[in-house]
Protein backbone atom coordinates (compact mmCIF):
# COMPACT_ATOMS: atom_id res chain seq x y z
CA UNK A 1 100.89 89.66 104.02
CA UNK A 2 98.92 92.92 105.69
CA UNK A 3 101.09 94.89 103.33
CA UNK A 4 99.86 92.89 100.47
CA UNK A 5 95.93 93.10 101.13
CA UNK A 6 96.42 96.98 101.95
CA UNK A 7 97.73 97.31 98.06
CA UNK A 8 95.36 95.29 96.98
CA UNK A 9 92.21 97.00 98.77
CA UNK A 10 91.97 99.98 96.54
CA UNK A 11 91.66 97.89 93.12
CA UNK A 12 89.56 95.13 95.02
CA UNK A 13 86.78 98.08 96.36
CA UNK A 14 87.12 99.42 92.19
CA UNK A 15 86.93 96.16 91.01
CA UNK A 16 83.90 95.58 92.73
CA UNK A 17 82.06 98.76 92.83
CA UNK A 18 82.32 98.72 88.56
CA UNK A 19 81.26 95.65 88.06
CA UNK A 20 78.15 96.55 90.52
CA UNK A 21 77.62 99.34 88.53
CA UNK A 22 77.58 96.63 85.46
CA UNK A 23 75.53 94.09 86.99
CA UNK A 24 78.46 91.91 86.26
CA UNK A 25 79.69 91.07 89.64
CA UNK A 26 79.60 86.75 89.05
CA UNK A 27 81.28 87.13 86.17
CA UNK A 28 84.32 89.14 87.46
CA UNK A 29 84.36 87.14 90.18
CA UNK A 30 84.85 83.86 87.91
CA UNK A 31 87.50 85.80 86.13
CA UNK A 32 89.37 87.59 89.30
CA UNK A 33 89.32 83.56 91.18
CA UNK A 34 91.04 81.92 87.18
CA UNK A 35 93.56 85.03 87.25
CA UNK A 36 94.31 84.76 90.96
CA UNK A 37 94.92 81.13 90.33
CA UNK A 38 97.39 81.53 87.69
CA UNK A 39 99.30 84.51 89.52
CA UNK A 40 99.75 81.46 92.44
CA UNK A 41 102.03 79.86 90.00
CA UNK A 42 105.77 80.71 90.22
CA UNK A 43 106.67 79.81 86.68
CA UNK A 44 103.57 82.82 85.81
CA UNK A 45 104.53 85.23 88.10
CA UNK A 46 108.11 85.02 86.73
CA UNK A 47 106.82 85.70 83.20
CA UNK A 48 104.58 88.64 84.72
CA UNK A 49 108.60 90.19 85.99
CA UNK A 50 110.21 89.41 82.56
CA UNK A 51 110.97 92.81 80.64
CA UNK A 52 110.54 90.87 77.37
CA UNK A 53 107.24 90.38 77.41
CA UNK A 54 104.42 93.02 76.28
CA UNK A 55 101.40 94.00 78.40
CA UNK A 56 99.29 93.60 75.61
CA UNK A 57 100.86 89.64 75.70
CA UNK A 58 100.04 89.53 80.15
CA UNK A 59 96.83 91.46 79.90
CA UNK A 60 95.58 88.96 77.36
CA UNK A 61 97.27 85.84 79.37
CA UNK A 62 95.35 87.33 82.36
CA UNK A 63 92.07 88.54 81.09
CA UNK A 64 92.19 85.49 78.06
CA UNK A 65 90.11 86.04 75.22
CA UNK A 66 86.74 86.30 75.82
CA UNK A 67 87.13 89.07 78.80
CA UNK A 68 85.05 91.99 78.80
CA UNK A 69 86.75 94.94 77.67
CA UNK A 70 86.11 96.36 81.54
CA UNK A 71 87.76 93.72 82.90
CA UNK A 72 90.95 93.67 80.37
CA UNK A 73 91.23 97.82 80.85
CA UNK A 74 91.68 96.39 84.65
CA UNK A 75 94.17 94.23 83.85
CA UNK A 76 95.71 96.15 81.84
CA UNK A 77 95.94 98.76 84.76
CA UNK A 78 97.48 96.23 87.30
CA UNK A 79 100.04 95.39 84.65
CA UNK A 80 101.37 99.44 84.12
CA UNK A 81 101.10 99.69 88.05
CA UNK A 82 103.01 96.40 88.23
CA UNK A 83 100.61 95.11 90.91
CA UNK A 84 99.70 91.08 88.50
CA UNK A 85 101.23 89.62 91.80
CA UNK A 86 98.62 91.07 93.72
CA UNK A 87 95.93 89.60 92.09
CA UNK A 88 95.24 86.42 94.96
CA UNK A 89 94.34 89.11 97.21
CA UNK A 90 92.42 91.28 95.04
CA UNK A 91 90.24 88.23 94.32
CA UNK A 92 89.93 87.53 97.92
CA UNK A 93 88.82 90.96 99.10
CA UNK A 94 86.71 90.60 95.82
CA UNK A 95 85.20 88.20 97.77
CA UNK A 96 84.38 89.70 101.09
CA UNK A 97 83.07 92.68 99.34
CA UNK A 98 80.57 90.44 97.28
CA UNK A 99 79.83 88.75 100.47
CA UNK A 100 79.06 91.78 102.23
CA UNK A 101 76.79 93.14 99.86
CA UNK A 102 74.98 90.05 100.16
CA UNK A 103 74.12 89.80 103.98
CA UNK A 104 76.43 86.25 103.99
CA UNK A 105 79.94 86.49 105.41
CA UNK A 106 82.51 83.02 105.19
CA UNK A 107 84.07 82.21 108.14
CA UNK A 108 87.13 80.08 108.87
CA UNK A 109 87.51 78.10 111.97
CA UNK A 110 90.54 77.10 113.06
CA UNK A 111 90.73 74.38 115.69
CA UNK A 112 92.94 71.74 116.97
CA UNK A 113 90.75 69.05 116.88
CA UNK A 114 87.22 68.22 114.52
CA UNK A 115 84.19 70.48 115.48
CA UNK A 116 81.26 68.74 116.22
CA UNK A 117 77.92 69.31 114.23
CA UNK A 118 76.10 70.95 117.62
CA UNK A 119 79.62 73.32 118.12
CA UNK A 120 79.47 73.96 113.96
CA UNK A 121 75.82 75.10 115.00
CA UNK A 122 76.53 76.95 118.20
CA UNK A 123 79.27 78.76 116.48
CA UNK A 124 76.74 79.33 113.08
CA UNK A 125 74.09 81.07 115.24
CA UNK A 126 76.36 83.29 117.29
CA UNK A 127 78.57 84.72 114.34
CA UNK A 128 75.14 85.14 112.74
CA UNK A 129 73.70 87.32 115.78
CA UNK A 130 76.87 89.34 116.05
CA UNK A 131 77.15 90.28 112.51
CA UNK A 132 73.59 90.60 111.38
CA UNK A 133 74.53 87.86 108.12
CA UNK A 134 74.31 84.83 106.72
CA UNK A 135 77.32 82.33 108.00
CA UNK A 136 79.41 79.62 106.59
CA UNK A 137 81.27 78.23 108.58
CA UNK A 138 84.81 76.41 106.95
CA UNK A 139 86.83 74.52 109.49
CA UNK A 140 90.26 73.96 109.26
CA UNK A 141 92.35 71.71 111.60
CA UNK A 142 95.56 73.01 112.88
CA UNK A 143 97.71 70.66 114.82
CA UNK A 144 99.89 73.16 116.43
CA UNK A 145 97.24 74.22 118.40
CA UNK A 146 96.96 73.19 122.35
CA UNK A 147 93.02 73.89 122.76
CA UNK A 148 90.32 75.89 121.86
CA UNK A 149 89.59 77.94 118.43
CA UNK A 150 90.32 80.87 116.51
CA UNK A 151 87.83 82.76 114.40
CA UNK A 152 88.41 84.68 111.14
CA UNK A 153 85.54 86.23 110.42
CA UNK A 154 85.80 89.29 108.15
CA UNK A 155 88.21 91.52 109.56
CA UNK A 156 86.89 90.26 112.85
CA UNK A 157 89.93 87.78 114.65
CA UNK A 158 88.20 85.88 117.92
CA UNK A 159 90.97 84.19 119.12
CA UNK A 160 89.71 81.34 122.15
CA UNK A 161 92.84 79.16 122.13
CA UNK A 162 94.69 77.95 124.69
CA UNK A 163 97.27 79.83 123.85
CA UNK A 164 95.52 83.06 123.67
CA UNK A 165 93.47 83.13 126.82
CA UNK A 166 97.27 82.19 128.66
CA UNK A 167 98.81 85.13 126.69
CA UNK A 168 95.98 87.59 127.66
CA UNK A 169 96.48 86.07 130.96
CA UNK A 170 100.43 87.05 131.58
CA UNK A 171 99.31 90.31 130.54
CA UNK A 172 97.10 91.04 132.74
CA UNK A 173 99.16 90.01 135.51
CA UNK A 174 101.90 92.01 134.19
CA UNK A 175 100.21 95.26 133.20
């Protein structure tokens, strides 16, 4: 997965930068989110690998008809570098680059049990202290979990399970 998001930095940062530069950045980030939903598909990406079809045919599958000519010279790009599969994380860095232009920063919070409104809060206003933005806040329940929470916040990890604090534990008896 790291491997993934470091090839798909470079044309995320471009991607984002150009369509600055355009004053188009809701629009390619509409059209990045529809293409990174179709390169989710398996029966898509295995037409992206088939050495039948044209890259005219995958930019305009991609891209679809009414794309900007920008954003279809993209496409076509990822599709000589071979990089269509990539596309789900160039949409998501897409979207931490918008959102930290913007002062606001989406944070997932994993737990293994519901937050309550007050913790939701709590956990709002000290994310928002530390990083100087805007927060929201989505939650996510993970049963495998024995206590506590883990934070994903950027390219910030706060990790306050159970689990954790006993791992960081062992090591500092061991160490």
């Amino acid at each position: 997965m790291s491997e993934l998001i470091t090839l798909a930095r470079p044309y995320a940062k471009a991607a984002f930068e150009f369509a600055k530069s355009e004053s188009a950045v809701d629009q390619w980030s509409k059209d990045l989110l529809v293409a990174a939903g179709l390169a989710q598909d398996e029966q898509i990406l295995n037409y992206f690998s088939r050495p039948d079809v044209l890259d005219d045919d995958l930019v305009q599958l991609v891209s679809g008809k009414n794309g900007s000519e920008h954003y279809q010279n993209f496409v076509r790009m990822l599709v000589e570098n071979d990089r269509l599969s990539l596309l789900p994380e160039v949409a998501e860095l897409y979207q931490f680059y918008l959102e930290q232009d913007s002062q606001s920063l989406t944070v997932d919070v994993y737990s293994a049990v519901e937050l309550t409104d007050t913790q939701k809060q709590a956990m709002t206003a000290a994310l928002s202290k530390r990083t100087g933005k805007q927060i929201s806040l989505q939650t996510h329940i993970d049963e495998n979990m024995m206590g506590g929470a883990r934070i994903h916040c950027g390219d910030l990890v706060i990790d306050g399970t159970l689990r954790g604090k006993i791992n960081r534990l062992k090591t500092q008896l061991f160490n």
